[in-house]
Each structure stands twice: as structure tokens, then as C-alpha cells.
PDB file of N, CA and C in Angstrom:
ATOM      1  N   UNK A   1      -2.668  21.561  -2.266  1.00  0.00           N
ATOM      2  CA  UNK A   1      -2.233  20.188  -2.252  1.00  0.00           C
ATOM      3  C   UNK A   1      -1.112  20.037  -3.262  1.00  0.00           C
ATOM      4  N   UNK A   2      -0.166  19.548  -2.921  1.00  0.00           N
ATOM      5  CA  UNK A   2       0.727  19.187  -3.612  1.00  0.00           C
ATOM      6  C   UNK A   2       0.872  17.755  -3.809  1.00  0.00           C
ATOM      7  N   UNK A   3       0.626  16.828  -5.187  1.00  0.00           N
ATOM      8  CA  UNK A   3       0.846  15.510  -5.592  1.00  0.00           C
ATOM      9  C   UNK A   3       2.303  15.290  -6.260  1.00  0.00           C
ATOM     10  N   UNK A   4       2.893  13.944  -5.793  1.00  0.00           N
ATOM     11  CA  UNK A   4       4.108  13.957  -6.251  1.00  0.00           C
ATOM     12  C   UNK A   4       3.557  11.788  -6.854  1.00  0.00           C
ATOM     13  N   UNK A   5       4.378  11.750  -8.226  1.00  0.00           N
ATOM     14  CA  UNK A   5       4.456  10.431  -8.253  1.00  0.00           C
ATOM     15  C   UNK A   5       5.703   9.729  -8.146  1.00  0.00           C
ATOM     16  N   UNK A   6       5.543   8.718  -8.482  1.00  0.00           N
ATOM     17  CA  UNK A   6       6.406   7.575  -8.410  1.00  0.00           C
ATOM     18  C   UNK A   6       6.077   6.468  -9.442  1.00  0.00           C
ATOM     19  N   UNK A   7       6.575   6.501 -10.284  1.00  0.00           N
ATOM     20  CA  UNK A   7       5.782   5.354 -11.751  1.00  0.00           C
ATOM     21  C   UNK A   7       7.139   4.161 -11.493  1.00  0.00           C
ATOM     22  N   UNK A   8       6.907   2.655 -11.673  1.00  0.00           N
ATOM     23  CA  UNK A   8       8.053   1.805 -11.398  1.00  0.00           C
ATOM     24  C   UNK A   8       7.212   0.579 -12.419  1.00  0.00           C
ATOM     25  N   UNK A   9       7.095   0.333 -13.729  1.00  0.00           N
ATOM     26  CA  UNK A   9       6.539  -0.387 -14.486  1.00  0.00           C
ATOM     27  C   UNK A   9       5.504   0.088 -14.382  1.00  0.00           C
ATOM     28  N   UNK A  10       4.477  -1.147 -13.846  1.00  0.00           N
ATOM     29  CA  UNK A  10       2.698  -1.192 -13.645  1.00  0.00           C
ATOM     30  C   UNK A  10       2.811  -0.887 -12.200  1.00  0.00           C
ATOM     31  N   UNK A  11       3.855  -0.166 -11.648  1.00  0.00           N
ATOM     32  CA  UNK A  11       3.296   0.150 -10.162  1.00  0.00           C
ATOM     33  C   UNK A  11       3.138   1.898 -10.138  1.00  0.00           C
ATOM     34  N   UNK A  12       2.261   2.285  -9.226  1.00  0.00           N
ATOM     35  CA  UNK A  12       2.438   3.665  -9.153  1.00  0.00           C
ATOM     36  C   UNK A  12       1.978   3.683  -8.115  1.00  0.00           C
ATOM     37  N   UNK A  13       3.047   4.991  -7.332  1.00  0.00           N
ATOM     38  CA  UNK A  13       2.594   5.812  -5.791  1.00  0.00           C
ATOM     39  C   UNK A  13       2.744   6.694  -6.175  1.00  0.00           C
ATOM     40  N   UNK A  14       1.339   7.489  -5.823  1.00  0.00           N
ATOM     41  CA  UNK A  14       1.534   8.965  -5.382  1.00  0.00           C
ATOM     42  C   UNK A  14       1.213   9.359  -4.121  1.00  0.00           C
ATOM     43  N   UNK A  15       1.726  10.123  -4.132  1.00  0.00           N
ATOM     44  CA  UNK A  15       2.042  11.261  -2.841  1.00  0.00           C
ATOM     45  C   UNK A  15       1.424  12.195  -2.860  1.00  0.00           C
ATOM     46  N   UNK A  16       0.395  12.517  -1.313  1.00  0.00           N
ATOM     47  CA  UNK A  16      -0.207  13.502  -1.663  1.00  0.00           C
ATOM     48  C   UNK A  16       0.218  14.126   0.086  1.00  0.00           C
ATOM     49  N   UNK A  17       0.359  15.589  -0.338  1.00  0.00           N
ATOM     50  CA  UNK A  17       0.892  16.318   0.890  1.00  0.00           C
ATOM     51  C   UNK A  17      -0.371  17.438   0.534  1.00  0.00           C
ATOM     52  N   UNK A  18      -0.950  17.828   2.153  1.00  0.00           N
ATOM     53  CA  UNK A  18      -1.868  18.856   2.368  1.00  0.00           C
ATOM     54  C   UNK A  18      -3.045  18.525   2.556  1.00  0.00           C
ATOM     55  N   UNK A  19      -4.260  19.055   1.639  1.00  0.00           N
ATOM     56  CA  UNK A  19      -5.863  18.995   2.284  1.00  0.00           C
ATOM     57  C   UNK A  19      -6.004  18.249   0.793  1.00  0.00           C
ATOM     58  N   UNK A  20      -7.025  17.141   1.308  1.00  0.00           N
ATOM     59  CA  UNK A  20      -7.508  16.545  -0.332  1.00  0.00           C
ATOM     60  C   UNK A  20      -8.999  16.926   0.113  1.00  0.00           C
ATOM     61  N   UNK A  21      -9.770  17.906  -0.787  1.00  0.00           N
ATOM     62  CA  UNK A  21     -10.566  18.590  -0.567  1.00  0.00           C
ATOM     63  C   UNK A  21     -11.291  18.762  -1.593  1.00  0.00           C
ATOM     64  N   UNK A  22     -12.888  19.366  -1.452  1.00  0.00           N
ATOM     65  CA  UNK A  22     -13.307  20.336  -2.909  1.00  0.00           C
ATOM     66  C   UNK A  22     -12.855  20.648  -3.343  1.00  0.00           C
ATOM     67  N   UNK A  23     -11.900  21.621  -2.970  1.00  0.00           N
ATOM     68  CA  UNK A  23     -11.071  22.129  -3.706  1.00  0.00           C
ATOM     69  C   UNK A  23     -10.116  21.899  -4.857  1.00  0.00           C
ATOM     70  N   UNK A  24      -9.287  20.377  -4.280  1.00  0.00           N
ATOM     71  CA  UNK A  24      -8.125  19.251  -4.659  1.00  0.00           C
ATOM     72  C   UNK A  24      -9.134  18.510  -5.197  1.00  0.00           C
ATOM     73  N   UNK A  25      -9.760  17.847  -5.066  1.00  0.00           N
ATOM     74  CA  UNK A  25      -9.863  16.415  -5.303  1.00  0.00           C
ATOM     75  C   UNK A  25     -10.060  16.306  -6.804  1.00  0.00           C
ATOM     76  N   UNK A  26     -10.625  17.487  -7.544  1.00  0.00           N
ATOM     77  CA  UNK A  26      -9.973  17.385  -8.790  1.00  0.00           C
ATOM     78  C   UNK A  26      -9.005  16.983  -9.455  1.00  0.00           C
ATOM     79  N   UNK A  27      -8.320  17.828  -8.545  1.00  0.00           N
ATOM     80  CA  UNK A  27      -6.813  17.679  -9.275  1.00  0.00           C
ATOM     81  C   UNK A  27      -5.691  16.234  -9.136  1.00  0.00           C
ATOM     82  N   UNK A  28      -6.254  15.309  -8.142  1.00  0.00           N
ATOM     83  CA  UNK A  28      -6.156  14.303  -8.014  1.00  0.00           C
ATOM     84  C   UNK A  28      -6.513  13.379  -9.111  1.00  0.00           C
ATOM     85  N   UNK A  29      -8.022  13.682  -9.387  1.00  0.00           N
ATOM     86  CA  UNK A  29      -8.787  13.089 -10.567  1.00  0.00           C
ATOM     87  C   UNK A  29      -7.893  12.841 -11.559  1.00  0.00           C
ATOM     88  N   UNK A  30      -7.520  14.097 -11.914  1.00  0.00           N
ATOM     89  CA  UNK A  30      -6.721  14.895 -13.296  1.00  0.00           C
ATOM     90  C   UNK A  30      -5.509  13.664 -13.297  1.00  0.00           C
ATOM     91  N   UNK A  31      -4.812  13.989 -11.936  1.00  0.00           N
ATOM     92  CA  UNK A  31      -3.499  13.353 -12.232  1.00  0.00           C
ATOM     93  C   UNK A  31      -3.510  11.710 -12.134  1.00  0.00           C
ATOM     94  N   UNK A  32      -4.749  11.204 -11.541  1.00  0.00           N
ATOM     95  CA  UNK A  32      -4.937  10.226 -11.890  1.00  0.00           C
ATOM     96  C   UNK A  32      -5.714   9.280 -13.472  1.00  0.00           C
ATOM     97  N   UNK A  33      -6.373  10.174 -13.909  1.00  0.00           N
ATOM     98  CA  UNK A  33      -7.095   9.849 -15.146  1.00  0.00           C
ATOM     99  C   UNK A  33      -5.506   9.805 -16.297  1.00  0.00           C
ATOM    100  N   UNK A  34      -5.156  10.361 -16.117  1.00  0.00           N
ATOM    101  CA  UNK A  34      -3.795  10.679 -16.651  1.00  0.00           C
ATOM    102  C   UNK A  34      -2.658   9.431 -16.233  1.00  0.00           C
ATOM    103  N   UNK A  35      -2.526   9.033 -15.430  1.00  0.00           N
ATOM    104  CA  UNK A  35      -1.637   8.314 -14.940  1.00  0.00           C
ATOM    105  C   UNK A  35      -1.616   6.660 -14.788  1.00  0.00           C
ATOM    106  N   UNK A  36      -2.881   6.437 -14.538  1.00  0.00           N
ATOM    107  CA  UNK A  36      -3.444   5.055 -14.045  1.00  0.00           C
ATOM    108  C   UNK A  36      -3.372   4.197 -15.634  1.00  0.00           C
ATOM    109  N   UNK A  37      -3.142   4.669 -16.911  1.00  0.00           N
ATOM    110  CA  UNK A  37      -3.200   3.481 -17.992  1.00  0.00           C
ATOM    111  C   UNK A  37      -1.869   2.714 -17.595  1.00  0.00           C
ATOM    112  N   UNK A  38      -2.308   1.385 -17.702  1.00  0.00           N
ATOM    113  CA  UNK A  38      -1.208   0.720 -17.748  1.00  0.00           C
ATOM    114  C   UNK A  38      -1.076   0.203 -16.163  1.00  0.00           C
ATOM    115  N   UNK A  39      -1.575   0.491 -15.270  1.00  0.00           N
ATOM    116  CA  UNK A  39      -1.025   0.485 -13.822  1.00  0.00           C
ATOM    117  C   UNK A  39      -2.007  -1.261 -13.378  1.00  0.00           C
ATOM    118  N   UNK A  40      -1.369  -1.046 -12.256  1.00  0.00           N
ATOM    119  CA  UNK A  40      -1.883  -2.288 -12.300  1.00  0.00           C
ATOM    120  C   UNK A  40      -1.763  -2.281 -10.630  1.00  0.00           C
ATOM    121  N   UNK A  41      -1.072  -1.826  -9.766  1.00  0.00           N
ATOM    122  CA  UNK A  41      -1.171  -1.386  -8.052  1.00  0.00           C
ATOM    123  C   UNK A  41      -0.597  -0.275  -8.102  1.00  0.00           C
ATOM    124  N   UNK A  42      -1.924   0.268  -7.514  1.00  0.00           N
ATOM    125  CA  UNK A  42      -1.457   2.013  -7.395  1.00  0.00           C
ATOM    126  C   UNK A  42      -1.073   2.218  -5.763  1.00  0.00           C
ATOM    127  N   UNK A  43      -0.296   2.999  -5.250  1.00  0.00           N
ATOM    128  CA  UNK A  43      -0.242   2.680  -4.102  1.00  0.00           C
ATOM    129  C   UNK A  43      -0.875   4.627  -3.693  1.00  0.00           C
ATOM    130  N   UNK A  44      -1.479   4.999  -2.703  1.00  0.00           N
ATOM    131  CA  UNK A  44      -1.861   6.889  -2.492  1.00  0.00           C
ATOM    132  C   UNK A  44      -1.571   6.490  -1.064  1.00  0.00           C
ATOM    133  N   UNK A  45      -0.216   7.627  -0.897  1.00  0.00           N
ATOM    134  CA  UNK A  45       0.497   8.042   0.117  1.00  0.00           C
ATOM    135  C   UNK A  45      -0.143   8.995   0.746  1.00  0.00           C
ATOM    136  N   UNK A  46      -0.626   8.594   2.616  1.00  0.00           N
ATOM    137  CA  UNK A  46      -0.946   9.741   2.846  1.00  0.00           C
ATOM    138  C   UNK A  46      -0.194  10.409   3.832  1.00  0.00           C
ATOM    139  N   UNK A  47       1.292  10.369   4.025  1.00  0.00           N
ATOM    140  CA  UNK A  47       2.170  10.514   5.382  1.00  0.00           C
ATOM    141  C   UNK A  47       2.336  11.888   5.367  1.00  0.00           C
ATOM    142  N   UNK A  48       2.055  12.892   4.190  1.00  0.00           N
ATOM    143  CA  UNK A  48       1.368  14.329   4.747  1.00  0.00           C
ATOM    144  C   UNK A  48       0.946  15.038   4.272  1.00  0.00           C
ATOM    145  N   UNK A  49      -0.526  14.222   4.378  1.00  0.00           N
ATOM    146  CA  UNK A  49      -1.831  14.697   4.091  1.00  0.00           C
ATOM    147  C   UNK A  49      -2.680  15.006   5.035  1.00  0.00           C
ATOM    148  N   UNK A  50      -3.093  16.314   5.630  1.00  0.00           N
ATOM    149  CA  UNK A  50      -3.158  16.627   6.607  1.00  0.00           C
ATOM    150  C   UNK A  50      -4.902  16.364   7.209  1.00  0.00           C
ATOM    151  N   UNK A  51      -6.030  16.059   5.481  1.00  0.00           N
ATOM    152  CA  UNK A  51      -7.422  16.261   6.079  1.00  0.00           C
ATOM    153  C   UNK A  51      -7.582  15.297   4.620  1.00  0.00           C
ATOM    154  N   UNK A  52      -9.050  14.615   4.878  1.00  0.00           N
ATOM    155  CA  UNK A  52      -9.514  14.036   3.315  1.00  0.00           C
ATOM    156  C   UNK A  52     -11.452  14.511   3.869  1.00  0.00           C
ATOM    157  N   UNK A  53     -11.973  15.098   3.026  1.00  0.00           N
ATOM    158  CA  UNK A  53     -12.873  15.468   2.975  1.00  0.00           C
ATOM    159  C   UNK A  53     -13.912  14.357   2.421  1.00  0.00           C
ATOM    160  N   UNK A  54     -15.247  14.690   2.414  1.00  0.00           N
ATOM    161  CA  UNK A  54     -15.844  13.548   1.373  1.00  0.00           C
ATOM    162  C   UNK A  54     -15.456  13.678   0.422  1.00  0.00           C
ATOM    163  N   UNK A  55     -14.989  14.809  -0.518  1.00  0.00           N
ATOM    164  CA  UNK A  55     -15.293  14.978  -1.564  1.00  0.00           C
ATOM    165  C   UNK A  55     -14.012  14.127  -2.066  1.00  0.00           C
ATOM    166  N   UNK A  56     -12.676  13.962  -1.231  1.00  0.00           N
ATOM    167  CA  UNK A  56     -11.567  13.021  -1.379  1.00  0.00           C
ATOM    168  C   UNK A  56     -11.587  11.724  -1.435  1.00  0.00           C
ATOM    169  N   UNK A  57     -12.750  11.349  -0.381  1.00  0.00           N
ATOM    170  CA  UNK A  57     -13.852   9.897  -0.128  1.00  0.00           C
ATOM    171  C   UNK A  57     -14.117   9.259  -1.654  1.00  0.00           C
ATOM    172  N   UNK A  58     -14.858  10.208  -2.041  1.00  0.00           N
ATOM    173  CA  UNK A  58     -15.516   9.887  -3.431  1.00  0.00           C
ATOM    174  C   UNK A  58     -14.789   9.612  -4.349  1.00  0.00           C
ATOM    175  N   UNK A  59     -13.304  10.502  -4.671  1.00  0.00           N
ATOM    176  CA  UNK A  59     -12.035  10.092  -5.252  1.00  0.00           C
ATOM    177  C   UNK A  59     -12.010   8.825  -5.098  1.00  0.00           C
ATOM    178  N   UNK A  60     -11.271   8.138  -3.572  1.00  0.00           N
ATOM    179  CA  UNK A  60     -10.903   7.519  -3.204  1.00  0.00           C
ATOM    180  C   UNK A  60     -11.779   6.334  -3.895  1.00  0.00           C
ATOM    181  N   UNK A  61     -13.294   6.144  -3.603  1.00  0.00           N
ATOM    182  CA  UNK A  61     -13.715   4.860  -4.410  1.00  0.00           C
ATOM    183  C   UNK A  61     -13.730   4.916  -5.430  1.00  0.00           C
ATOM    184  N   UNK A  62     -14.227   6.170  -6.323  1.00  0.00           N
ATOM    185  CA  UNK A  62     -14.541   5.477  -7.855  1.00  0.00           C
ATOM    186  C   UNK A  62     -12.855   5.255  -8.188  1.00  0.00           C
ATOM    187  N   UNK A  63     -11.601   5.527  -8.032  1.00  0.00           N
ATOM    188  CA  UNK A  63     -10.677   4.847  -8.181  1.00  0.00           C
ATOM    189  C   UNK A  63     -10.271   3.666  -7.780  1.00  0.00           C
ATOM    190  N   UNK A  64     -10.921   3.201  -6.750  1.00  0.00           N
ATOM    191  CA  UNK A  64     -10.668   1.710  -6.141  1.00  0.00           C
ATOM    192  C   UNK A  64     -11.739   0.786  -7.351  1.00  0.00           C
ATOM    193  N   UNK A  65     -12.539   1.521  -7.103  1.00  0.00           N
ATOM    194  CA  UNK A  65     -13.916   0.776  -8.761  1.00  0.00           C
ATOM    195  C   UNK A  65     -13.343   0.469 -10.051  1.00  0.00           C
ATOM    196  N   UNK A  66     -12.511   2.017 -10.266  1.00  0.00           N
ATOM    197  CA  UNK A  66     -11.348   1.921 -11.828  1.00  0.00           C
ATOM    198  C   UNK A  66     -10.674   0.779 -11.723  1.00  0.00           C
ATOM    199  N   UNK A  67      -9.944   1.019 -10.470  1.00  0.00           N
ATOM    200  CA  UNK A  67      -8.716  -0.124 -10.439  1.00  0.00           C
ATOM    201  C   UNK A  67      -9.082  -1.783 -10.620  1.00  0.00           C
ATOM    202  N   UNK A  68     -10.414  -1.933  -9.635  1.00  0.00           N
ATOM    203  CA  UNK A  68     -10.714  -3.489  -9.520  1.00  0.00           C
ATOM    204  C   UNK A  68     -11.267  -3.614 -11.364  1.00  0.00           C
ATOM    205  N   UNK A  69     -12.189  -2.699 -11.872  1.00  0.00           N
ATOM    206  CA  UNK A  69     -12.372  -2.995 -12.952  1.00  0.00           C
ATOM    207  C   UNK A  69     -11.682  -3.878 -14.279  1.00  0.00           C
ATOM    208  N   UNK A  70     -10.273  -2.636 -14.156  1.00  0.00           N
ATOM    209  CA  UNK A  70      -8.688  -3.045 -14.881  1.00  0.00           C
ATOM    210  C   UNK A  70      -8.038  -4.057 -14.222  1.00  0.00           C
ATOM    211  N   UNK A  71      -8.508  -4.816 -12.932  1.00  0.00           N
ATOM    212  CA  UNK A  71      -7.724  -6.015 -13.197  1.00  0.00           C
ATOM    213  C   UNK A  71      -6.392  -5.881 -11.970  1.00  0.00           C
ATOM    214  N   UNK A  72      -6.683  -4.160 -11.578  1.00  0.00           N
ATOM    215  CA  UNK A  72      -5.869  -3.703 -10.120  1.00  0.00           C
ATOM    216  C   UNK A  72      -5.929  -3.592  -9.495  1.00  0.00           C
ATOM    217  N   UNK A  73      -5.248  -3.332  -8.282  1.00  0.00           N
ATOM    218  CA  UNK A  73      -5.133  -2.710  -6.998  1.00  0.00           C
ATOM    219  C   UNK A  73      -4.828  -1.557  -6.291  1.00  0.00           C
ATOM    220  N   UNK A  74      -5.251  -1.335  -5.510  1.00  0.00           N
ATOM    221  CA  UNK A  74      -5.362   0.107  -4.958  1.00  0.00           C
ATOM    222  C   UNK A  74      -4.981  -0.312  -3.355  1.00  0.00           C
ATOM    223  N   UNK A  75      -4.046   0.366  -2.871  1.00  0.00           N
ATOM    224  CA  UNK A  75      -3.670   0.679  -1.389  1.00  0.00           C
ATOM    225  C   UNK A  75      -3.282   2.003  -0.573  1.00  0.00           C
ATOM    226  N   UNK A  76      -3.781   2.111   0.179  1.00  0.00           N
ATOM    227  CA  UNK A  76      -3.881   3.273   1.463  1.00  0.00           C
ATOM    228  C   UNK A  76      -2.637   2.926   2.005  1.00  0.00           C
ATOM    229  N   UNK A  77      -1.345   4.113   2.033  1.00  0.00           N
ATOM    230  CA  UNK A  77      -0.270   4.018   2.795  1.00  0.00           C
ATOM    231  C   UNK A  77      -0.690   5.173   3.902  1.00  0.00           C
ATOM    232  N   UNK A  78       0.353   4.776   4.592  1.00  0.00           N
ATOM    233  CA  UNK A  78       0.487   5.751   6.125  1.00  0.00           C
ATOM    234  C   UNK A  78      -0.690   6.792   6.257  1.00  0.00           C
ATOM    235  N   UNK A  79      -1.838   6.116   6.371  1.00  0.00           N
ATOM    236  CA  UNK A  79      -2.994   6.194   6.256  1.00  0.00           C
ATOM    237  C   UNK A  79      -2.927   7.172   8.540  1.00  0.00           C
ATOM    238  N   UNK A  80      -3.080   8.543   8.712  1.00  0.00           N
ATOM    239  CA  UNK A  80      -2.770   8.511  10.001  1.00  0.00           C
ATOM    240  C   UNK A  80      -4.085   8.414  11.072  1.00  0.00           C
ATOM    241  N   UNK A  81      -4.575   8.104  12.213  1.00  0.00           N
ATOM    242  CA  UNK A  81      -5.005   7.660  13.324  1.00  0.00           C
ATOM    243  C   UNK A  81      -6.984   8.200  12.490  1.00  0.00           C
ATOM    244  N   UNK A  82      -6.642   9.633  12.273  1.00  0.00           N
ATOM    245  CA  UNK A  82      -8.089  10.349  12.467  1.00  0.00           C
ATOM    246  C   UNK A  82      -8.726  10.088  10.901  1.00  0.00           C
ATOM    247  N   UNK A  83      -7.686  10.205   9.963  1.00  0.00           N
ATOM    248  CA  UNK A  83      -8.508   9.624   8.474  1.00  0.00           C
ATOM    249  C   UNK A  83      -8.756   7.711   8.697  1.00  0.00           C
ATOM    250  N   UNK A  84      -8.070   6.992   9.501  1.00  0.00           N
ATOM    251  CA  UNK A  84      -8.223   5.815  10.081  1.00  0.00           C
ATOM    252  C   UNK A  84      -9.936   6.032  10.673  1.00  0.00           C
ATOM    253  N   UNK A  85     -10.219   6.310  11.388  1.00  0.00           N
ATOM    254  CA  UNK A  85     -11.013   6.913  11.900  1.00  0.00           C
ATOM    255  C   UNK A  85     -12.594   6.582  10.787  1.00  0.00           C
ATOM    256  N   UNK A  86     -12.415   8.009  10.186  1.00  0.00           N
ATOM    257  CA  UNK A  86     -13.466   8.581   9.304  1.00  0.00           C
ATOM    258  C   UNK A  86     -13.678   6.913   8.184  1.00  0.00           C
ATOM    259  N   UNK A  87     -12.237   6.490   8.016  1.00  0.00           N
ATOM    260  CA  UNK A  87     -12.391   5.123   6.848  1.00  0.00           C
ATOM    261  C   UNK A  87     -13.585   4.014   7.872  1.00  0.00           C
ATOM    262  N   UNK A  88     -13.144   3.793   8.896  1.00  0.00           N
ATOM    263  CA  UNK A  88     -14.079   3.094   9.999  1.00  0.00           C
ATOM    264  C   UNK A  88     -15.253   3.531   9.894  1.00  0.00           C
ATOM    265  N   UNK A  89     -15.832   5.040   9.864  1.00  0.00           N
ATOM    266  CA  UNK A  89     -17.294   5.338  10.221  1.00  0.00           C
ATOM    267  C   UNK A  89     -17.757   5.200   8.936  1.00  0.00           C
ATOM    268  N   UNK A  90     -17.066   5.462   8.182  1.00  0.00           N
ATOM    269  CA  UNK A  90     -17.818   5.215   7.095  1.00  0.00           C
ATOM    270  C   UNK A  90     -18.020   3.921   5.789  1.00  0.00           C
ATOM    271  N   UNK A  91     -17.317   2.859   6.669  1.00  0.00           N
ATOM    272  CA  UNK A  91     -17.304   1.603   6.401  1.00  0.00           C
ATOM    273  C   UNK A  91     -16.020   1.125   5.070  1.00  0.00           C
ATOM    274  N   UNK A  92     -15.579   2.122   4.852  1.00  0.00           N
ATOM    275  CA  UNK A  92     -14.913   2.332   3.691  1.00  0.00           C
ATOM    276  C   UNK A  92     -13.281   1.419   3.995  1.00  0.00           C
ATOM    277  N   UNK A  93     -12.855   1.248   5.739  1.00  0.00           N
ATOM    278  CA  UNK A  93     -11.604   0.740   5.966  1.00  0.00           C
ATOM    279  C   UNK A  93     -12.210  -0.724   5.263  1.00  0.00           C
ATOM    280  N   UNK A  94     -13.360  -1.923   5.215  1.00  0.00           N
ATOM    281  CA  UNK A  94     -13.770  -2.701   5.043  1.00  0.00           C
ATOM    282  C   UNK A  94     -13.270  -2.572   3.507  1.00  0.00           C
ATOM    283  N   UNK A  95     -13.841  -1.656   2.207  1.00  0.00           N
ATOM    284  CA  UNK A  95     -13.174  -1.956   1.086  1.00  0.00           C
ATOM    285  C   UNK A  95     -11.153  -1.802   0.717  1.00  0.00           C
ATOM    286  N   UNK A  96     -10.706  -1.101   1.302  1.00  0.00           N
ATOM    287  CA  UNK A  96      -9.593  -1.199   1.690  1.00  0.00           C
ATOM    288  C   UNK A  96      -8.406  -1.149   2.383  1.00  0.00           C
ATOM    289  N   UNK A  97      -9.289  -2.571   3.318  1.00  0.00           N
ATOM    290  CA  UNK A  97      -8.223  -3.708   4.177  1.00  0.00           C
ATOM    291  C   UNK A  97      -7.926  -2.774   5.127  1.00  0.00           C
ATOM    292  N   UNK A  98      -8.129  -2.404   6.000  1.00  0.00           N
ATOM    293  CA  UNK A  98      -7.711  -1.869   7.116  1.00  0.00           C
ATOM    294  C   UNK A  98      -8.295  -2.712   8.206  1.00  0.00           C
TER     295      UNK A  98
END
């Protein structure tokens, strides 16, 4: 997996290209525990990200938890058809807005 950011004040996108996985989803952690002071709408790009595993799932909320905590926001970009999908079965498009 390769993560790329984008810092613009209190906004931040990152970019994540490849598998967010067991493997990754650490390293997501990392670059987010690291990144998120100060933020205030994070935006996680997924236009090529090819798979999100649970273990990316689990990322995915306790950072939406961080964010609402601090007072932020968290949004799913180019989110594509089949992780659309998995956010539906697992009720998760309901916490963010899909």
C-alpha cells in the first residue's frame, strides 16, 4: 500500500493506493496517529485502492470515533461500487453518509 497526503490547514486527504489489509492497516494507523493533530476534516481517498479488508473496517471506525471525538469529520472519497457494497452489508455506509 502506498499512502500519499495532502495537509491544507485543518484539512487533510490521504490517499491510499493498493490493498488496505492486515497487513497495511497498520501503517495507516501510524500515518494517521501522526497526522490527525490539529485536523479537523480528514478526507481517505479511495480512487486506487483496490480491496479494504476488515481489518481496514476497523481502521476506518475507530478513526471516524477519533475524529467525532475532536470535534471532526471524516469522509469516504471515490469510495468504488464493491467496497460500496461491503460499507452497505455491514451497516457502516449509515455512519458515513453514503
Amino acid at each position: 500500500m502506498t499512502l500519499t497526503t495532502d495537509k491544507n490547514g485543518t484539512n487533510l486527504t490521504v490517499h491510499l493506493s493498493g490493498e488496505l489489509n492486515t497487513l497495511t492497516a497498520p501503517e495507516l494507523t501510524a500515518l494517521l496517529n501522526k497526522e490527525l493533530g490539529g485536523v479537523k476534516e480528514l478526507t481517505l481517498d479511495f480512487a486506487e485502492c483496490d480491496y479494504v479488508s476488515s481489518a481496514g473496517l476497523r481502521v476506518l471506525l475507530a478513526t471516524y470515533k477519533q475524529m467525532k471525538a475532536a470535534g471532526g469529520d471524516i469522509k469516504l472519497a471515490n469510495v468504488g461500487e464493491n467496497f460500496r457494497d461491503v460499507l452497505k452489508n455491514t451497516g457502516l455506509d449509515a455512519v458515513f453518509g453514503f
